[in-house]
PDB file of N, CA and C in Angstrom:
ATOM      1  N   UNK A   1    -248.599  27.843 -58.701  1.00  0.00           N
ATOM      2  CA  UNK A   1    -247.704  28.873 -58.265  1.00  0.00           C
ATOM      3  C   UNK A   1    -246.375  28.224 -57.871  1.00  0.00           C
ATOM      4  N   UNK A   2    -244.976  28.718 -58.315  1.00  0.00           N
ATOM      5  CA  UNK A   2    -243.857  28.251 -57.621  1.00  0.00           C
ATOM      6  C   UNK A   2    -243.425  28.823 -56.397  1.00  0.00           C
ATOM      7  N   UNK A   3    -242.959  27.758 -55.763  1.00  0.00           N
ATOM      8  CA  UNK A   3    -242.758  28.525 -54.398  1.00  0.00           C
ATOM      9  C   UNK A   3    -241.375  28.556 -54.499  1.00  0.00           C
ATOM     10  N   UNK A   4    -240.489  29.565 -54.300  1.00  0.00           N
ATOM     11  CA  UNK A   4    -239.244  30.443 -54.778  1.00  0.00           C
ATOM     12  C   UNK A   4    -238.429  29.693 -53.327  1.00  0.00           C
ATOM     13  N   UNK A   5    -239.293  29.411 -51.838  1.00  0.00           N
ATOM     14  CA  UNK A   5    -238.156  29.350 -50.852  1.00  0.00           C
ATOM     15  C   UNK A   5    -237.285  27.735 -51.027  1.00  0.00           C
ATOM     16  N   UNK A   6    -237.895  27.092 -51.863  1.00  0.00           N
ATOM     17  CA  UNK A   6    -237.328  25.935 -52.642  1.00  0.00           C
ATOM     18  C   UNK A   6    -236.279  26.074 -53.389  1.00  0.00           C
ATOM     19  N   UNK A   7    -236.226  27.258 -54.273  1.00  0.00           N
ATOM     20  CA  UNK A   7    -235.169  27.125 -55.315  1.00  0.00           C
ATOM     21  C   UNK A   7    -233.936  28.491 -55.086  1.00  0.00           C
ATOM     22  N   UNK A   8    -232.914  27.848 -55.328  1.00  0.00           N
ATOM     23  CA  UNK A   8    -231.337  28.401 -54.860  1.00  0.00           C
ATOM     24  C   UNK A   8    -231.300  29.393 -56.020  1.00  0.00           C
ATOM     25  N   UNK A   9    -231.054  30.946 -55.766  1.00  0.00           N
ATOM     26  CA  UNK A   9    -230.674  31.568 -56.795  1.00  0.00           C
ATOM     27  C   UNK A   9    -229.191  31.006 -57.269  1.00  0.00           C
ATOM     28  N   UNK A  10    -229.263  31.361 -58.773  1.00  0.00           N
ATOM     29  CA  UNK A  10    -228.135  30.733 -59.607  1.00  0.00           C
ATOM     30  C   UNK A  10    -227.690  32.045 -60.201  1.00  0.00           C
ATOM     31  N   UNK A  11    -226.646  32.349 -59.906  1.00  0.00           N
ATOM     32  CA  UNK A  11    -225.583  33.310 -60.321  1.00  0.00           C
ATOM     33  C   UNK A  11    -223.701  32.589 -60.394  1.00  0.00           C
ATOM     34  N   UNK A  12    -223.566  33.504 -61.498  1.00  0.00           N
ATOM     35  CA  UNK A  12    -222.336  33.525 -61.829  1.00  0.00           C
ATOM     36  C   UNK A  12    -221.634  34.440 -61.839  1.00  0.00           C
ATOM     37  N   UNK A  13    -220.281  34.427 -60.664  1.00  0.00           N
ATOM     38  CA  UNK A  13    -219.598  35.332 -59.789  1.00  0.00           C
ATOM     39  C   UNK A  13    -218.338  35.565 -60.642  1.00  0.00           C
ATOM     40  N   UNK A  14    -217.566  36.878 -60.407  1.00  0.00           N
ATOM     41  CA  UNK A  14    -218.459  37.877 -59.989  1.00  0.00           C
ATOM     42  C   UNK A  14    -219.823  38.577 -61.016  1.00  0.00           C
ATOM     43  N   UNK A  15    -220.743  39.208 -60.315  1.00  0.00           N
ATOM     44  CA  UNK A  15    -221.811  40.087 -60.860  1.00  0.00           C
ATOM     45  C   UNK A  15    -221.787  41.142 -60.593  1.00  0.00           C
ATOM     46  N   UNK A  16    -222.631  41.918 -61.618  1.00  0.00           N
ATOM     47  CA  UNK A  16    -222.985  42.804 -60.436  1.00  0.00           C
ATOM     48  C   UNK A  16    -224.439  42.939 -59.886  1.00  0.00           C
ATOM     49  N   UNK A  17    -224.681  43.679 -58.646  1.00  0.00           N
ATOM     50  CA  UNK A  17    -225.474  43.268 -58.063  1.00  0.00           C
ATOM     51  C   UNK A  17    -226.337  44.750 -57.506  1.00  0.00           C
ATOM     52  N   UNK A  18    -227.848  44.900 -57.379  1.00  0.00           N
ATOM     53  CA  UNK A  18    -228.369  46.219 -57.438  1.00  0.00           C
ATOM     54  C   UNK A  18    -229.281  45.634 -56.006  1.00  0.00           C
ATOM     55  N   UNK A  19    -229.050  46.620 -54.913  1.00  0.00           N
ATOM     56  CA  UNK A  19    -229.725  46.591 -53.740  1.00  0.00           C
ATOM     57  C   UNK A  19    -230.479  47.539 -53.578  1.00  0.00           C
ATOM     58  N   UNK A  20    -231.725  47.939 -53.408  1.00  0.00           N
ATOM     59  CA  UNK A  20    -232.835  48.833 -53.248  1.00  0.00           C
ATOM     60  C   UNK A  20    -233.085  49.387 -51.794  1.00  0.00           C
ATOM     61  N   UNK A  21    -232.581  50.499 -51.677  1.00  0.00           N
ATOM     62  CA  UNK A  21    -232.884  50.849 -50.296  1.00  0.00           C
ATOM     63  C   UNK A  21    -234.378  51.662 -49.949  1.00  0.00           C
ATOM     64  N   UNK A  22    -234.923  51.793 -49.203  1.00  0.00           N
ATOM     65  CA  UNK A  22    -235.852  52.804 -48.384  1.00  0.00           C
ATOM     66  C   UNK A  22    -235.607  53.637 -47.084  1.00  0.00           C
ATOM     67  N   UNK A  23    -235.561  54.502 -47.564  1.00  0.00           N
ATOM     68  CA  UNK A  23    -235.174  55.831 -46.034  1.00  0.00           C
ATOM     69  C   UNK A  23    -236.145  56.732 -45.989  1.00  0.00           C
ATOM     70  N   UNK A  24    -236.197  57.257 -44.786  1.00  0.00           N
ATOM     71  CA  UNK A  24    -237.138  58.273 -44.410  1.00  0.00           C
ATOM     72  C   UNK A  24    -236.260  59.386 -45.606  1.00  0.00           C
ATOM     73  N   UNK A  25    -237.336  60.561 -45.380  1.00  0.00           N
ATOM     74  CA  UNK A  25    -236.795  61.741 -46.684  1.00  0.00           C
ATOM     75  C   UNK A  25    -235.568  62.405 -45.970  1.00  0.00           C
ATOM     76  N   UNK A  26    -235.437  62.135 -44.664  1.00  0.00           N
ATOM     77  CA  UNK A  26    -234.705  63.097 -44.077  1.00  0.00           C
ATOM     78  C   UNK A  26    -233.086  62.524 -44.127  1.00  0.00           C
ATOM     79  N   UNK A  27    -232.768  61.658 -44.728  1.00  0.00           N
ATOM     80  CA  UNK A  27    -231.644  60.867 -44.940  1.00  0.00           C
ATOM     81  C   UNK A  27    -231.116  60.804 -46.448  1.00  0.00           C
ATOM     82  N   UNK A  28    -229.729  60.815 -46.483  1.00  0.00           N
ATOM     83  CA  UNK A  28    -229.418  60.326 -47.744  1.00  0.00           C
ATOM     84  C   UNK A  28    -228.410  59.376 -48.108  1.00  0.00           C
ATOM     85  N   UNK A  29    -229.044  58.596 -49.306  1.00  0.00           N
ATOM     86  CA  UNK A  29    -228.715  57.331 -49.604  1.00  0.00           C
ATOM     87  C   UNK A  29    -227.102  57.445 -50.163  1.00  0.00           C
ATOM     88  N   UNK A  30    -226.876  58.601 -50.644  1.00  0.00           N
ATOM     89  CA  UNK A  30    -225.450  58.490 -50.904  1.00  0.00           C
ATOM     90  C   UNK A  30    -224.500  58.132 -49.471  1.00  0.00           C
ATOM     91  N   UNK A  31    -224.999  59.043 -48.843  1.00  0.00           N
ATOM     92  CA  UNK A  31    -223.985  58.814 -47.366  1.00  0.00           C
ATOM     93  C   UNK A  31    -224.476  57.596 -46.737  1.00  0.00           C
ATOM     94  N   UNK A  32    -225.250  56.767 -46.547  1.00  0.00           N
ATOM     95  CA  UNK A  32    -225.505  55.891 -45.851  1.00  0.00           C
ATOM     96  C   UNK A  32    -224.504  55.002 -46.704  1.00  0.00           C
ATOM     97  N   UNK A  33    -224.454  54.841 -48.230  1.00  0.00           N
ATOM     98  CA  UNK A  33    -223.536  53.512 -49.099  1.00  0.00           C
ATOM     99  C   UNK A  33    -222.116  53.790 -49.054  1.00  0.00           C
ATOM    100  N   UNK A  34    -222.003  55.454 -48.392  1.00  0.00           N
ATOM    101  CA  UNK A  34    -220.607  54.854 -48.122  1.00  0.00           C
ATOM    102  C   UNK A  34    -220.219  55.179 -47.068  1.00  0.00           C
ATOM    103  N   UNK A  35    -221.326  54.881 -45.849  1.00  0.00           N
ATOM    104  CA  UNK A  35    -220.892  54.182 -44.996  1.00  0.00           C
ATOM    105  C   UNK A  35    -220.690  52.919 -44.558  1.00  0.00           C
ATOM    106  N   UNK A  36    -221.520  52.207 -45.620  1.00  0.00           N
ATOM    107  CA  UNK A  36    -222.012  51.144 -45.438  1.00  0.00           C
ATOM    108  C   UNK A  36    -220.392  50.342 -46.426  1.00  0.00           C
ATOM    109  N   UNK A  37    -220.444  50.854 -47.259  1.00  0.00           N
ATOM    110  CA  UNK A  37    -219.527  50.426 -48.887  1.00  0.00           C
ATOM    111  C   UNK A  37    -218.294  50.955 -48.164  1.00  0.00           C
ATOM    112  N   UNK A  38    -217.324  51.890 -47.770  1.00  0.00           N
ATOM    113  CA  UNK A  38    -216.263  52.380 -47.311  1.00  0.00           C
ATOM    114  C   UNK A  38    -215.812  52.506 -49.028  1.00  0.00           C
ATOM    115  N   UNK A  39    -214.501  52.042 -49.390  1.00  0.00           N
ATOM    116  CA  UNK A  39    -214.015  53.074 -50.283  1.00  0.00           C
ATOM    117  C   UNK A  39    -214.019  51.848 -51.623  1.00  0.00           C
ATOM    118  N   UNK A  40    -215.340  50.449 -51.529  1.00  0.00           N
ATOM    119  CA  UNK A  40    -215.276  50.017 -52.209  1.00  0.00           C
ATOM    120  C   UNK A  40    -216.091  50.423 -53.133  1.00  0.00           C
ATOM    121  N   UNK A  41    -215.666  50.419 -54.395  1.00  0.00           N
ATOM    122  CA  UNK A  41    -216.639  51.039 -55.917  1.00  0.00           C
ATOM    123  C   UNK A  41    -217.743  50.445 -55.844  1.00  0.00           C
ATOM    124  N   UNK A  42    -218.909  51.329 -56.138  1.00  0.00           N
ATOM    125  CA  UNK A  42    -220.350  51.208 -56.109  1.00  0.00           C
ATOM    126  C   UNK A  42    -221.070  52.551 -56.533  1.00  0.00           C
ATOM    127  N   UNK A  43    -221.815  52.537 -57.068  1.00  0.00           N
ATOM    128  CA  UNK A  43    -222.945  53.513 -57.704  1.00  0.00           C
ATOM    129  C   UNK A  43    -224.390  53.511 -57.291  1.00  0.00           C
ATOM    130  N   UNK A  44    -224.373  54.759 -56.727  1.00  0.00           N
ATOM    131  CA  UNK A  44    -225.951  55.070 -56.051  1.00  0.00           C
ATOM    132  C   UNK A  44    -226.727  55.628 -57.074  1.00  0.00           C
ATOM    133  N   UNK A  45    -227.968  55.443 -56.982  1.00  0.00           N
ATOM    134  CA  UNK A  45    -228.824  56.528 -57.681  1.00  0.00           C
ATOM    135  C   UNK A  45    -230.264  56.709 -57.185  1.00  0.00           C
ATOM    136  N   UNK A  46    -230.573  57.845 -57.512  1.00  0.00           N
ATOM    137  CA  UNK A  46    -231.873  57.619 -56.509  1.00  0.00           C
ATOM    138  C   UNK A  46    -232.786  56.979 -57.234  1.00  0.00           C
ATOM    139  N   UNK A  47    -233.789  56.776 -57.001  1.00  0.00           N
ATOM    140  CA  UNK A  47    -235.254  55.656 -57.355  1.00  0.00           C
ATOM    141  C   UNK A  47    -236.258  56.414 -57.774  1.00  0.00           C
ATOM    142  N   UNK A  48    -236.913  56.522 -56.585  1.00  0.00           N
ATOM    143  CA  UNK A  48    -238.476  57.211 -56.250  1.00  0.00           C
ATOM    144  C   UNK A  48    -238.475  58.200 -54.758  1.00  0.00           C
ATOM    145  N   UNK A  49    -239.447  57.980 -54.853  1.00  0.00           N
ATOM    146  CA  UNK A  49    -240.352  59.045 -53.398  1.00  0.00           C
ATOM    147  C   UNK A  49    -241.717  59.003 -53.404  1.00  0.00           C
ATOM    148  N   UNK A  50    -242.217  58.429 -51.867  1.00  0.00           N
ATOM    149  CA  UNK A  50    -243.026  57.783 -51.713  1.00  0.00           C
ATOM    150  C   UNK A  50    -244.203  58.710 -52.278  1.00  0.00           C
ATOM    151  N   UNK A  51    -245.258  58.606 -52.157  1.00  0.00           N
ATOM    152  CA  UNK A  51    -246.783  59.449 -52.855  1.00  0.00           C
ATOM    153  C   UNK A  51    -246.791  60.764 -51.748  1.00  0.00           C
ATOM    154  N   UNK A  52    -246.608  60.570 -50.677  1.00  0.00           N
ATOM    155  CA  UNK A  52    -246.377  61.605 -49.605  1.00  0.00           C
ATOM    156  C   UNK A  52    -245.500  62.102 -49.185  1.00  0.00           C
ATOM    157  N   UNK A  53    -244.306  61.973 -49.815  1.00  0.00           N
ATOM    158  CA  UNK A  53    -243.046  62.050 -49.478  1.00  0.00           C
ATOM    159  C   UNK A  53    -241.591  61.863 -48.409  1.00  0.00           C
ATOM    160  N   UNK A  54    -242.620  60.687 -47.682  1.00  0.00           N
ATOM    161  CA  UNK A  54    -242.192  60.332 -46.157  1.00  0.00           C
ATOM    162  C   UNK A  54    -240.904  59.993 -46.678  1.00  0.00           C
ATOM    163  N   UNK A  55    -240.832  59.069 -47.302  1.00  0.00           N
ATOM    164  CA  UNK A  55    -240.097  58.065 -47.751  1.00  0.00           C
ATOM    165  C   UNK A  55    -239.070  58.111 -49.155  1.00  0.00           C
ATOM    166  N   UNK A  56    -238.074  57.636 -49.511  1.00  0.00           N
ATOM    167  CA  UNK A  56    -237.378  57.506 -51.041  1.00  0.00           C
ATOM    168  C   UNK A  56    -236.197  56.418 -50.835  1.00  0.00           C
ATOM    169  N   UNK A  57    -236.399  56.269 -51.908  1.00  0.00           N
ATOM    170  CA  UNK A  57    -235.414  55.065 -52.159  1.00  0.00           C
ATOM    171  C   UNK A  57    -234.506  55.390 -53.199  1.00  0.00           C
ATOM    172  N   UNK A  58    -233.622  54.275 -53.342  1.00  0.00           N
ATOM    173  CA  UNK A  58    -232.122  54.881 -53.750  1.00  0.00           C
ATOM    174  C   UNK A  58    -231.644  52.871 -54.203  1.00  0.00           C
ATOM    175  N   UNK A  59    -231.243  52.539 -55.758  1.00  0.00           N
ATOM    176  CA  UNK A  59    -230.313  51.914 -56.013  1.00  0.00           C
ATOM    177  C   UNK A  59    -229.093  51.793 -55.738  1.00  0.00           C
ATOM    178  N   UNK A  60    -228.097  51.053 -54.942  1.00  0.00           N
ATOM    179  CA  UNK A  60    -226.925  50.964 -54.949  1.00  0.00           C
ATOM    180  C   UNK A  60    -226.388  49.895 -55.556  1.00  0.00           C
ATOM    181  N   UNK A  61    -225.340  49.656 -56.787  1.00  0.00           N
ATOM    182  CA  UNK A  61    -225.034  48.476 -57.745  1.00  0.00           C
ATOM    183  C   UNK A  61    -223.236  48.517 -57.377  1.00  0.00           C
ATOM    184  N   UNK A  62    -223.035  47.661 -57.134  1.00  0.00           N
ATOM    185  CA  UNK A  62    -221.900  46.927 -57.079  1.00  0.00           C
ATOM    186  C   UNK A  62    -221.691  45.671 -57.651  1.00  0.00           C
ATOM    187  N   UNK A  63    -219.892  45.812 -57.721  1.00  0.00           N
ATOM    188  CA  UNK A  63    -219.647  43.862 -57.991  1.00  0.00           C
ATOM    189  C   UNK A  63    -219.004  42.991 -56.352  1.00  0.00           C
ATOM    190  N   UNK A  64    -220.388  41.997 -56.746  1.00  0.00           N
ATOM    191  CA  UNK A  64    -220.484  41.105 -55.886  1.00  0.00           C
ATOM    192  C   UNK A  64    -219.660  39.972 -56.392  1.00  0.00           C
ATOM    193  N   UNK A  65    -218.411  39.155 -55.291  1.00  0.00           N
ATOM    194  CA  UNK A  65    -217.424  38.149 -55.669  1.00  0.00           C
ATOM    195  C   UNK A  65    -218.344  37.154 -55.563  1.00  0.00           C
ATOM    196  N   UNK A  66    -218.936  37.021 -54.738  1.00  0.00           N
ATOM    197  CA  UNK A  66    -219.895  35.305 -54.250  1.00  0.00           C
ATOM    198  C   UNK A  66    -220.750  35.629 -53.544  1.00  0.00           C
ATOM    199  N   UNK A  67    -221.439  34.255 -53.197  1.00  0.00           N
ATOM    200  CA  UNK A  67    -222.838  34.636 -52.664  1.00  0.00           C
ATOM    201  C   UNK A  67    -222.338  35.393 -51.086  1.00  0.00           C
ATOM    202  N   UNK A  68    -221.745  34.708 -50.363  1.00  0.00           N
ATOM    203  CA  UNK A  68    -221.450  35.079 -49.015  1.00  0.00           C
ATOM    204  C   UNK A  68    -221.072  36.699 -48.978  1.00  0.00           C
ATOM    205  N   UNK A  69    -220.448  37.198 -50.287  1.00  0.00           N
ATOM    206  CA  UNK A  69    -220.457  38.581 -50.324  1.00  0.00           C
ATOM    207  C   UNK A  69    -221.930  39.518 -50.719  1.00  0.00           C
ATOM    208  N   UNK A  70    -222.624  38.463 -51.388  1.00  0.00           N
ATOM    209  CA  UNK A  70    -223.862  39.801 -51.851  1.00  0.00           C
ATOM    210  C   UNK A  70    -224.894  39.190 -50.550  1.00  0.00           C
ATOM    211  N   UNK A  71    -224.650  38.404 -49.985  1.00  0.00           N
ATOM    212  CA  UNK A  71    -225.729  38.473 -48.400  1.00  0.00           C
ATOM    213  C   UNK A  71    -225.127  39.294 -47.044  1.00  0.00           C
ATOM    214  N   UNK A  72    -223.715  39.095 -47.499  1.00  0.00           N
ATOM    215  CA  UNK A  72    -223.145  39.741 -46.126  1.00  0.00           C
ATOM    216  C   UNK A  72    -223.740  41.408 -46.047  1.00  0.00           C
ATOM    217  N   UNK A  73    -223.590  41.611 -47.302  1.00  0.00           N
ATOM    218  CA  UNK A  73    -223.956  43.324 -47.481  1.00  0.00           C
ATOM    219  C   UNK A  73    -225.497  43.806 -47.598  1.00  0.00           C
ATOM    220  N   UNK A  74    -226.589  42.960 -47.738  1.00  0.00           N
ATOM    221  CA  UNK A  74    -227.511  42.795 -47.548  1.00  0.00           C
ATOM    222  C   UNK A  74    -227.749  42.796 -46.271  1.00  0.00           C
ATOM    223  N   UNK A  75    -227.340  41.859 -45.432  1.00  0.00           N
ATOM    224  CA  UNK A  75    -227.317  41.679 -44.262  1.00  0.00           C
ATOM    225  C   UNK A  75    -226.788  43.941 -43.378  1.00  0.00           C
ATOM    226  N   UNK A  76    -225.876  43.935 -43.877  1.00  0.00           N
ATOM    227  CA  UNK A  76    -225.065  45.085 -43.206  1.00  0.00           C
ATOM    228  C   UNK A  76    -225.988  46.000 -43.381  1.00  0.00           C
ATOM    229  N   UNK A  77    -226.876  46.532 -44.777  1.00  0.00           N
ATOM    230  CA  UNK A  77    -227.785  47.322 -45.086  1.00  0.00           C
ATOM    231  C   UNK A  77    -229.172  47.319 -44.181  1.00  0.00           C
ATOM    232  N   UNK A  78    -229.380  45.881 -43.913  1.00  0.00           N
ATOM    233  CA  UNK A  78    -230.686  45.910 -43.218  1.00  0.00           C
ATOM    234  C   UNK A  78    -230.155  46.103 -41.762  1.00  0.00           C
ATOM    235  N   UNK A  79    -229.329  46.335 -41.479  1.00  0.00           N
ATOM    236  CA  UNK A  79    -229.273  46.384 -39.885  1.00  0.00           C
ATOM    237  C   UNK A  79    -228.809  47.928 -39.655  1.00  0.00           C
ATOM    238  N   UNK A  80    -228.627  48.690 -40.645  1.00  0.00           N
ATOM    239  CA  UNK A  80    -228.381  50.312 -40.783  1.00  0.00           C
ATOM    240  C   UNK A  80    -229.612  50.552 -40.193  1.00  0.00           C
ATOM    241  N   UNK A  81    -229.293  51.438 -38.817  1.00  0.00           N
ATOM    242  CA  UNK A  81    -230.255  52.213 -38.647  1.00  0.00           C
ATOM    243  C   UNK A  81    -231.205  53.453 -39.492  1.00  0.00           C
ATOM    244  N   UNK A  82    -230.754  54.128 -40.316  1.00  0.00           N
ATOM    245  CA  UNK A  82    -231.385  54.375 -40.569  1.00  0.00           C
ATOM    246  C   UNK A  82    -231.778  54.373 -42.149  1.00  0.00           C
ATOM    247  N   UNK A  83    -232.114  52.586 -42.536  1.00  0.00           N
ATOM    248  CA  UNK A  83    -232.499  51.849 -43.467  1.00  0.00           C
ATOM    249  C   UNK A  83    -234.032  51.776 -43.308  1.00  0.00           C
ATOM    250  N   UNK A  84    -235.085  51.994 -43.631  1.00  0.00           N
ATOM    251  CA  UNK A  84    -236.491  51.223 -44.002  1.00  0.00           C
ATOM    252  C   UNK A  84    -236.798  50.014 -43.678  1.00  0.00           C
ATOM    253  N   UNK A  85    -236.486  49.746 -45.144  1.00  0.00           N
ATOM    254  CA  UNK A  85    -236.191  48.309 -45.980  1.00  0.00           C
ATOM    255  C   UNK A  85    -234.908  48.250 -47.123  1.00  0.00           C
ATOM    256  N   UNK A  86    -234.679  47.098 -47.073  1.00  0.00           N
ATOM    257  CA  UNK A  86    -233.862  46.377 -48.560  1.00  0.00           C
ATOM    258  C   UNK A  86    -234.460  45.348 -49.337  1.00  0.00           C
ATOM    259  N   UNK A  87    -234.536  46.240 -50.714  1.00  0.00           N
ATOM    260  CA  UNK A  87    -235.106  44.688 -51.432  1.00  0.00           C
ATOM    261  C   UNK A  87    -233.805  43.955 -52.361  1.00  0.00           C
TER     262      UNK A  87
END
């Protein structure tokens, strides 16, 4: 098995870059990315919904300049209250 926390993702900047959100049903992912995004270009779309419907998720794809930009926003997403998860 490789163990992944060894090896440095390798990208070539800019990309673009697709972040996976999870929210309760009672939220929506458009308004959370641009609160999160402000008036920088990015495209939401929704995903799924969980088997019970607690839950749905939502793609948001942007272009990322460098790494420090596609973690910073990673970072900003997971600390949204009312975020799940980010994959």
């Amino acid at each position: 098995m490789i163990d992944l926390s060894k090896h440095k993702l390798e990208l070539t900047y800019p990309c673009e870059w697709c972040y996976k959100i999870v929210i309760h049903d009672e939220h929506d992912g458009h308004e959370i990315a641009k609160d999160v995004f402000k008036d920088r270009p990015h495209k939401v779309s929704h995903s799924k919904v969980s088997s019970k419907g607690k839950y749905k998720s939502y793609n948001i794809e942007l272009l990322v300049h460098n790494d420090d930009d596609r973690t910073h926003y990673h970072k900003v997403l997971h600390e949204h209250k009312q975020i799940k998860m980010v994959i």
